[in-house]
Protein backbone atom coordinates (compact mmCIF):
# COMPACT_ATOMS: atom_id res chain seq x y z
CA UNK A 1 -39.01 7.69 50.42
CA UNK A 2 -37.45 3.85 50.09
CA UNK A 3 -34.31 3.53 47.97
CA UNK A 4 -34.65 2.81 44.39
CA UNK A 5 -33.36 -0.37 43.41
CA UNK A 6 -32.71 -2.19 40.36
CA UNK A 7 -35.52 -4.81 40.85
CA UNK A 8 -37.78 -1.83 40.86
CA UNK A 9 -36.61 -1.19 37.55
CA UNK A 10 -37.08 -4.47 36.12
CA UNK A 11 -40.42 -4.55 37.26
CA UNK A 12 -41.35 -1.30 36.24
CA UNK A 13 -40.44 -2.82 32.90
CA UNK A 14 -42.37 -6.14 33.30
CA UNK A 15 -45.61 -4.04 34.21
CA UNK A 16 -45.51 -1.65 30.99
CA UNK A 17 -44.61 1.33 33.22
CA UNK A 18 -41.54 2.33 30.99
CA UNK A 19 -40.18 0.64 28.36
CA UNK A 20 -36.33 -1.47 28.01
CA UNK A 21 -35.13 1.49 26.37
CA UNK A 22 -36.26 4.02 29.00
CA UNK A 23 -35.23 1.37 31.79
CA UNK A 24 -31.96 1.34 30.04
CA UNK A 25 -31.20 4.90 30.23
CA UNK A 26 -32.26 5.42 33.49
CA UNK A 27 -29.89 2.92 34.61
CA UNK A 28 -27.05 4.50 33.35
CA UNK A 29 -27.93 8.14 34.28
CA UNK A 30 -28.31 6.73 38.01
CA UNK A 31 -24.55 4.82 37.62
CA UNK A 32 -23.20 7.33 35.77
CA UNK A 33 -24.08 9.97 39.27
CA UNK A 34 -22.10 7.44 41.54
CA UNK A 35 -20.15 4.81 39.71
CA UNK A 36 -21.46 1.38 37.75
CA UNK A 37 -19.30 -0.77 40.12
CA UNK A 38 -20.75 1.18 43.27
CA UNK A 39 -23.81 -0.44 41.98
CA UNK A 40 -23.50 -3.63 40.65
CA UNK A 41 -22.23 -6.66 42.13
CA UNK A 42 -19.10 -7.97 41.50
CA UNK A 43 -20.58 -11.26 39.88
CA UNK A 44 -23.64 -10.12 38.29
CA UNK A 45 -25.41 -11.75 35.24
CA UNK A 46 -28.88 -12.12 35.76
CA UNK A 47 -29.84 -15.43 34.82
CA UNK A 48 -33.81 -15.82 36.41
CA UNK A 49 -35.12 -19.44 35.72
CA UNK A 50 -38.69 -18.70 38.07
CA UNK A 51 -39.69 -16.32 40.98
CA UNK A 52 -41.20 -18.16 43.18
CA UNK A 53 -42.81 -21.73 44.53
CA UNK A 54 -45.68 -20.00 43.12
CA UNK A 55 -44.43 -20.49 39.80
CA UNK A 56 -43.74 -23.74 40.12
CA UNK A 57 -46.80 -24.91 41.39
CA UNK A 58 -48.34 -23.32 38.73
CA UNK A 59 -46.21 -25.28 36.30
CA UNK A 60 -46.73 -28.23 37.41
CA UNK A 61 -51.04 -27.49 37.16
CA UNK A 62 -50.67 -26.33 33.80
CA UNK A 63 -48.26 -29.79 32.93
CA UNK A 64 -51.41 -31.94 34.63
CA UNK A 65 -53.80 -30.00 32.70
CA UNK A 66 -52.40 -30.11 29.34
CA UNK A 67 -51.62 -34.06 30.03
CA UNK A 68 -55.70 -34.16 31.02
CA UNK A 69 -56.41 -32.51 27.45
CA UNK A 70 -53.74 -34.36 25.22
CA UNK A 71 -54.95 -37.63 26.90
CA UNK A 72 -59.14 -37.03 26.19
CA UNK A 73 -58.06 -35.68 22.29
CA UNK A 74 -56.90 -39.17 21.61
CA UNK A 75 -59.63 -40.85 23.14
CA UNK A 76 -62.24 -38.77 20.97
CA UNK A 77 -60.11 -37.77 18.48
CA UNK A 78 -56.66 -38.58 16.27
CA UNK A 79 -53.33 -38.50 16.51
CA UNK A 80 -52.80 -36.15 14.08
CA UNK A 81 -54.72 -33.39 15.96
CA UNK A 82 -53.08 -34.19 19.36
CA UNK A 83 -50.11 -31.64 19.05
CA UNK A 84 -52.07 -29.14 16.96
CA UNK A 85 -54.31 -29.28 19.92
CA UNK A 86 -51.38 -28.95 22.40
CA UNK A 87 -49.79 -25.75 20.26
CA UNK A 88 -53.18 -24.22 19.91
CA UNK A 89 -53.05 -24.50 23.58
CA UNK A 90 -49.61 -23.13 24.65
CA UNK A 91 -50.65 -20.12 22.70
CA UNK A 92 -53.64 -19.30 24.15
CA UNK A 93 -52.46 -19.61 27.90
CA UNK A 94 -49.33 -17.81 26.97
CA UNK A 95 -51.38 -14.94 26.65
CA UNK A 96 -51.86 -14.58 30.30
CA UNK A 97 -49.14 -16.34 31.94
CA UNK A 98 -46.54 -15.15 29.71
CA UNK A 99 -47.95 -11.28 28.08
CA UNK A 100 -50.09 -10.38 31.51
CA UNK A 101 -48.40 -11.88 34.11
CA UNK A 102 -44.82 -12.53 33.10
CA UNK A 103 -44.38 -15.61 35.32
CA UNK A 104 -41.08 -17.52 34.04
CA UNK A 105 -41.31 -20.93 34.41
CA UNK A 106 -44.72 -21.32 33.21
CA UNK A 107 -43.92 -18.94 29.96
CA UNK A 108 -40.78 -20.86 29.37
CA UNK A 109 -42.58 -24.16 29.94
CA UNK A 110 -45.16 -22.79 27.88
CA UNK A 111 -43.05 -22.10 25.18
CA UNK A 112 -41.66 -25.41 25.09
CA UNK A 113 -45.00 -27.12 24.91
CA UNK A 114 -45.99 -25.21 21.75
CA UNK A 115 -42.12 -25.84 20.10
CA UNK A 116 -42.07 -29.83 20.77
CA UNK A 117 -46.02 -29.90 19.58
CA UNK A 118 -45.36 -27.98 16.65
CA UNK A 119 -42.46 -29.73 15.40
CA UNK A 120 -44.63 -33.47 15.88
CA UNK A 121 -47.41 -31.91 14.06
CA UNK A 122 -45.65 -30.51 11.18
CA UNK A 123 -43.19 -33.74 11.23
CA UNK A 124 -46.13 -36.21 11.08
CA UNK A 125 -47.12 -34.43 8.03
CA UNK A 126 -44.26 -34.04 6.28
CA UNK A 127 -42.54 -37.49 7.62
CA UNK A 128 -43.44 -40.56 6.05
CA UNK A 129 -42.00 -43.16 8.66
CA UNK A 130 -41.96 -46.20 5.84
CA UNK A 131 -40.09 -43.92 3.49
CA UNK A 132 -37.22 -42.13 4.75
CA UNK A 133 -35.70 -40.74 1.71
CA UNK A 134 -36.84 -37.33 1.61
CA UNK A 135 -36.14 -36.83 5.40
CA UNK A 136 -33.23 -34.18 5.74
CA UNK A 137 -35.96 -31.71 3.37
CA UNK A 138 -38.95 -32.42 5.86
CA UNK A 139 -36.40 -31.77 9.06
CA UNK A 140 -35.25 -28.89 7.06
CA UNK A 141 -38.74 -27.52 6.82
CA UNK A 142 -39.61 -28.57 10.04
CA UNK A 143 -36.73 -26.37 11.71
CA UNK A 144 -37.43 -23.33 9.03
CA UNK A 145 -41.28 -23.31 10.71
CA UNK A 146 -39.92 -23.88 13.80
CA UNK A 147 -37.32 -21.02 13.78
CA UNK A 148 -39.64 -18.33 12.15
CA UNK A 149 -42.75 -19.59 14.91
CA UNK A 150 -40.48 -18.95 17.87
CA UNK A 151 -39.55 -15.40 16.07
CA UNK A 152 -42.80 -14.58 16.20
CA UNK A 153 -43.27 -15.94 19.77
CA UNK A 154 -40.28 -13.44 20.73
CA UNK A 155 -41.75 -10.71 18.86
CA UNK A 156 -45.02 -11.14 20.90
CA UNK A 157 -44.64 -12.53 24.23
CA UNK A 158 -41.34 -10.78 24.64
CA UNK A 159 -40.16 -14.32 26.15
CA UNK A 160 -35.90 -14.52 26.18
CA UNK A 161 -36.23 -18.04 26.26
CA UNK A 162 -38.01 -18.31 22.81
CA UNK A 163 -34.64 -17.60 21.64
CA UNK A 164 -33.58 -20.83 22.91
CA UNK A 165 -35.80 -22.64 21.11
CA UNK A 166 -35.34 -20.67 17.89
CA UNK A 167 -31.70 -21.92 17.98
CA UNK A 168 -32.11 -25.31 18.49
CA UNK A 169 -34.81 -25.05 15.58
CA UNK A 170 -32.10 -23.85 13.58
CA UNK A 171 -29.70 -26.38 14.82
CA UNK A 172 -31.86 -28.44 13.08
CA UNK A 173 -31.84 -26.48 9.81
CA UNK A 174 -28.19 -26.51 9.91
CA UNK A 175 -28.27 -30.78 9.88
CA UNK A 176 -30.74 -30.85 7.59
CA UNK A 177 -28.15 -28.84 5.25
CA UNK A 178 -25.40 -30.44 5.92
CA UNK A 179 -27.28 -33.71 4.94
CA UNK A 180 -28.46 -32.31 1.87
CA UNK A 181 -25.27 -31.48 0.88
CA UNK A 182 -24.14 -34.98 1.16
CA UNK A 183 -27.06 -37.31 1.25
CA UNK A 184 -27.12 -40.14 3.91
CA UNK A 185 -29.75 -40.74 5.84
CA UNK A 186 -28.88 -43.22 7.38
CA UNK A 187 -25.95 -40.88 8.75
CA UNK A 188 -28.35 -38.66 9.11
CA UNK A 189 -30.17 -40.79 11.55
CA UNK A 190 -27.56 -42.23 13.47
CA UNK A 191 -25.01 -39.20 13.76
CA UNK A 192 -22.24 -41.95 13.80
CA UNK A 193 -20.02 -39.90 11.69
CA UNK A 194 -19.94 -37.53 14.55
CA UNK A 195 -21.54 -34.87 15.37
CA UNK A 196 -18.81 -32.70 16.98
CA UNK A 197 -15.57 -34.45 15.08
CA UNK A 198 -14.17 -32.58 12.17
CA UNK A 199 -11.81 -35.22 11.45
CA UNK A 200 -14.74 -37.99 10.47
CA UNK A 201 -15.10 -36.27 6.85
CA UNK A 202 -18.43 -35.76 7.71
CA UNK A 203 -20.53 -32.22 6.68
CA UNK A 204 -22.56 -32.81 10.53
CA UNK A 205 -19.29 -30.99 12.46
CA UNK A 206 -18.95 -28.25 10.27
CA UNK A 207 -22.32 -27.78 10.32
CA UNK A 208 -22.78 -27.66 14.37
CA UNK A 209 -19.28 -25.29 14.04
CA UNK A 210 -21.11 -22.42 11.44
CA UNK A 211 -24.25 -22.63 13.50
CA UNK A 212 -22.34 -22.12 16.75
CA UNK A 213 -20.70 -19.02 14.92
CA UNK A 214 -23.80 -17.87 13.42
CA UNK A 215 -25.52 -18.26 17.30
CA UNK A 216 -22.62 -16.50 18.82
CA UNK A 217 -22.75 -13.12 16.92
CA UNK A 218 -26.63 -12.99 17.40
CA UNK A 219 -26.31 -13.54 21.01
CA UNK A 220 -23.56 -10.77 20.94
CA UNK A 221 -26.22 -9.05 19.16
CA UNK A 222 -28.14 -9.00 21.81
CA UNK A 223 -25.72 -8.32 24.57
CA UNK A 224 -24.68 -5.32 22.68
CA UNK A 225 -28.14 -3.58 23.34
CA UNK A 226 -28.07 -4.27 26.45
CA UNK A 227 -24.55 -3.99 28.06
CA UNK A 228 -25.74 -3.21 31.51
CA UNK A 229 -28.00 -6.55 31.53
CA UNK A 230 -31.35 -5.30 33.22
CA UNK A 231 -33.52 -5.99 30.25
CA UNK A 232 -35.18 -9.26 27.94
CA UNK A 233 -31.87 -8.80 25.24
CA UNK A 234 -29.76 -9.95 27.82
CA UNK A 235 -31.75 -12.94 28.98
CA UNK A 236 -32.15 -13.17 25.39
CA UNK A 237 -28.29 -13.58 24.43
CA UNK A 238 -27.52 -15.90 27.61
CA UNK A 239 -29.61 -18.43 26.39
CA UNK A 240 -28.05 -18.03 22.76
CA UNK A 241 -24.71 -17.99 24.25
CA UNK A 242 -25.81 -21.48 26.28
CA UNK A 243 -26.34 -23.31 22.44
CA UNK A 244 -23.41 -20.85 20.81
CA UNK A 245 -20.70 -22.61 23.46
CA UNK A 246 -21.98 -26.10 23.08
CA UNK A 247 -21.05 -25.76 19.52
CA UNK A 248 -18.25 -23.95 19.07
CA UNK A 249 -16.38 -25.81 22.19
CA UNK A 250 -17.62 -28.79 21.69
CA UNK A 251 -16.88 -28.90 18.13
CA UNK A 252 -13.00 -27.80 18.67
CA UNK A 253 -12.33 -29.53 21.76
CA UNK A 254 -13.66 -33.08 20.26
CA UNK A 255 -11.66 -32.44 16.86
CA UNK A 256 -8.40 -31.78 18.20
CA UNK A 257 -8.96 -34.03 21.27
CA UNK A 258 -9.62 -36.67 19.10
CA UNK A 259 -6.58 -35.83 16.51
CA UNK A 260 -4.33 -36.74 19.62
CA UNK A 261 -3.10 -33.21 19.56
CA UNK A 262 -3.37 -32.02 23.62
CA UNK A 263 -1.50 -28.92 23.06
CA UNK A 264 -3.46 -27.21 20.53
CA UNK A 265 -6.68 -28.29 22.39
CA UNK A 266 -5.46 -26.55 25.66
CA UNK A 267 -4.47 -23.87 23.46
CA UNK A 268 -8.29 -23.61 21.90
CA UNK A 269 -9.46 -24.03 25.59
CA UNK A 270 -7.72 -21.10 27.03
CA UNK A 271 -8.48 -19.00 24.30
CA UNK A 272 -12.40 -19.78 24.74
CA UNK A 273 -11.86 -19.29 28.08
CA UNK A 274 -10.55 -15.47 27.56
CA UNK A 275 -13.31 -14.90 25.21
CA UNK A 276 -15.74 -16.03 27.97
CA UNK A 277 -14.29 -13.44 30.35
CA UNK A 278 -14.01 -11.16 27.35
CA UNK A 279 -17.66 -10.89 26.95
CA UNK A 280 -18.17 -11.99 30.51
CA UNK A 281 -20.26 -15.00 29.98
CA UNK A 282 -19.76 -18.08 31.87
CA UNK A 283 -21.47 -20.28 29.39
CA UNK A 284 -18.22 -20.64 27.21
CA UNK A 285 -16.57 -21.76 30.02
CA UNK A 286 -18.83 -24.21 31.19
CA UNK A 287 -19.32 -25.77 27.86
CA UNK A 288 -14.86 -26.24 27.83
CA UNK A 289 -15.20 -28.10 31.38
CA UNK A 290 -15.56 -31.26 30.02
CA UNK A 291 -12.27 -30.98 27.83
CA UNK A 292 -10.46 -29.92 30.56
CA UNK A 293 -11.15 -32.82 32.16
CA UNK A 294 -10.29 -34.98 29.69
CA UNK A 295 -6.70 -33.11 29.19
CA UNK A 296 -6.11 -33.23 32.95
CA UNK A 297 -6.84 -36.93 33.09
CA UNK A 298 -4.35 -37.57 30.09
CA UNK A 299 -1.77 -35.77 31.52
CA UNK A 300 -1.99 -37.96 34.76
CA UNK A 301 -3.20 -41.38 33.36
CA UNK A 302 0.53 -42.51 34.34
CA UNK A 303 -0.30 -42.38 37.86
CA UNK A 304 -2.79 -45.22 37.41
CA UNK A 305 -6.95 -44.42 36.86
CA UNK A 306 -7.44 -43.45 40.61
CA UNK A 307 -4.47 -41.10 40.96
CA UNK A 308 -5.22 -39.19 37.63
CA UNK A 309 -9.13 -39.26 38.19
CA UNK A 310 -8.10 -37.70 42.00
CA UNK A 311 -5.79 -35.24 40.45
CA UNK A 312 -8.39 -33.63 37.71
CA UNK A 313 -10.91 -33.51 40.60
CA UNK A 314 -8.57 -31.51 42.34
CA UNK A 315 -7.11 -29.46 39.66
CA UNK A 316 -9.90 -28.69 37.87
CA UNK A 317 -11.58 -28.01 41.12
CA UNK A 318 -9.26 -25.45 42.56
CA UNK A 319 -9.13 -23.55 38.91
CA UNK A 320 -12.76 -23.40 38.55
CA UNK A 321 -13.72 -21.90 42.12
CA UNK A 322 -10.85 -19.60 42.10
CA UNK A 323 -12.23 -17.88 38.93
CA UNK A 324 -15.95 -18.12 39.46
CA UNK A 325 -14.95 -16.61 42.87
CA UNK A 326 -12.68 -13.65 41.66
CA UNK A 327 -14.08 -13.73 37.88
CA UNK A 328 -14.82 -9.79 38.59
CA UNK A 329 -11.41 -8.67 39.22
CA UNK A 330 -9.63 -11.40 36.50
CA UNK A 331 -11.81 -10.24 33.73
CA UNK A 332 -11.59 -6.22 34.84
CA UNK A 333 -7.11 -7.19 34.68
CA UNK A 334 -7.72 -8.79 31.12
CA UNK A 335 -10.22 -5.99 29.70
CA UNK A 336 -7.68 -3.21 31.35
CA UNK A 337 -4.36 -4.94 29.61
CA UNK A 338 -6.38 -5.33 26.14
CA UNK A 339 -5.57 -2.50 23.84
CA UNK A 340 -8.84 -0.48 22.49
CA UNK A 341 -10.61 -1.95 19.94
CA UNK A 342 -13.84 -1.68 18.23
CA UNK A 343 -17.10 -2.21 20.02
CA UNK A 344 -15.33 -2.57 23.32
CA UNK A 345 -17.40 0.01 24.96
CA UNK A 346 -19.84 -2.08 24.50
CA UNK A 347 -19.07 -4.38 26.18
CA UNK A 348 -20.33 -5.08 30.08
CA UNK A 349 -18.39 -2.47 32.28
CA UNK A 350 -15.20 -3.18 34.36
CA UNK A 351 -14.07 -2.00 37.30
CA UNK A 352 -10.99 0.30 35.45
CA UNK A 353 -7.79 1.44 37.79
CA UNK A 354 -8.19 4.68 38.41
């Protein structure tokens, strides 16, 4: 008999064989026999954006097809009815690209059509585009439909990505608050007080920094359930953690960047960057690069534009390959010197000294 592997798992899972929670427990019984790091590669989080060319191909027919449909509904038909038409549509072939076959690109594709159709169709209902004053309450609407149809999505199709989508729906909710709270559309519009910049007096940061919080303990939510990452709450809280780290980092980094204070923002970096190997997601990280950057290049802006631009490359070059490349063995040194504390067993194993 072949060796069981962990793909045969996951697809025992995709084809209604066992369920997560089954899959989950079998996976640890078998790790728990000869050792999770025995098992797993050093560098694994599954991140699976499609399968195959076959996916793609498909993709692409389904993008001509829908494009075929949207363009004959407003030849016989209206505007209005366009989207609805497009939605309607996503649903229905989600059934069997997404529930039957479990094909990833074309499910998250999928799911995207029926999000961005969606919000146009409730928008060009709730939007009047001569008279902008009640706009923050029909975004705010928009993103409250938007966030419960992509829960439902979830709940159904079992799609990881539709948590994506739910956050940036409530991304929108969270503007649409923080413009309520102090009315300017025009602001509203434009973003010019800053999105990201806490210092601009503006409610738009501290919005973007609460959602980012709010985003970050669902997606740790998620990760909780599934520590060992073989299952959909995994996928789930990657994609959560993607929108979490744009922002939280983004709305630190810019605020003290921009306050002129470099220390505290390499401070703030470093500590996102041990809560990234913490939880052992990469997306944190990613998300910091740019301020990094940014610090490097102040640092060395008194060797002229081409010798500091030459010595971030480098820099930030060197740092970032030698920790994606030992990431394994820095984060199982960081989890080993960190004191016990609650829900730390939850966390994804480490290779422990013996």
């Amino acid at each position: 008999m072949a060796d069981f592997h962990l793909d045969d798992i996951r697809a025992a899972v995709a084809a209604n064989v066992i369920s997560e929670a089954q899959a989950a427990r079998l996976k640890v019984f078998a790790e728990s026999r000869g050792g999770y790091r025995d098992h797993m590669p050093d560098d694994d989080e599954p991140f699976e954006l499609f399968k195959g060319f076959a996916e793609i191909f498909v993709t692409v027919g389904l993008g001509m097809l829908f494009s075929g449909v949207m363009v004959m509904a407003v030849f016989w038909g209206n505007f209005t009815t366009v989207p609805l038409l497009g939605a309607v549509l996503a649903f229905v072939f989600a059934f069997y690209f997404t529930k039957k076959r479990r094909m990833n690109l074309p499910s998250i594709w999928l799911a995207s059509v029926f999000a961005g159709n969606l919000a146009v169709f409730v928008g060009t209902l709730l939007i009047d585009p001569l008279n902008l004053s009640g706009l923050e309450y029909s975004v705010l609407y928009v993103g409250i439909i938007g966030m419960v149809a992509m829960a439902g999505w979830f709940a159904l199709f079992k799609l990881p990505f539709s948590m994506f989508l739910f956050g940036l729906f409530g991304l929108g909710v969270s503007l649409a608050i923080a413009a309520i709270i102090s009315p300017n559309v025009i602001d509203f519009l434009s973003l010019r007080e800053g999105l990201f910049d806490l210092n601009n007096q503006s409610f738009f940061p501290l919005a973007t920094l609460v959602f980012g919080i709010v985003t970050f303990m669902i997606a740790m939510f998620f990760d909780m359930r599934d520590p060992h990452r073989i299952s959909r709450f995994a996928a789930s809280g990657f994609w959560l953690h993607v929108l979490a780290a744009i922002a939280i980092v983004n709305t630190i980094g810019m605020s003290l960047y921009s306050s002129g204070n470099f220390t505290l923002t390499a401070l703030a970096l470093f500590f996102i960057s041990l809560i990234a190997l913490i939880i052992d997601r990469r997306s944190f990280l990613t998300a910091g690069i740019l301020y990094m950057a940014f610090l490097l290049y102040a640092a060395f802006e008194g060797d002229g534009e081409f010798g500091a631009l030459m010595s971030t490359l480098l820099i930030l070059g060197v740092s970032i390959t030698i920790l994606g490349t030992w990431w394994a063995g820095i984060r199982a040194a960081i989890m080993g010197a960190l004191p016990d504390f609650p829900l730390k067993k939850r966390l994804p194993p480490y290779a422990e000294k013996p």
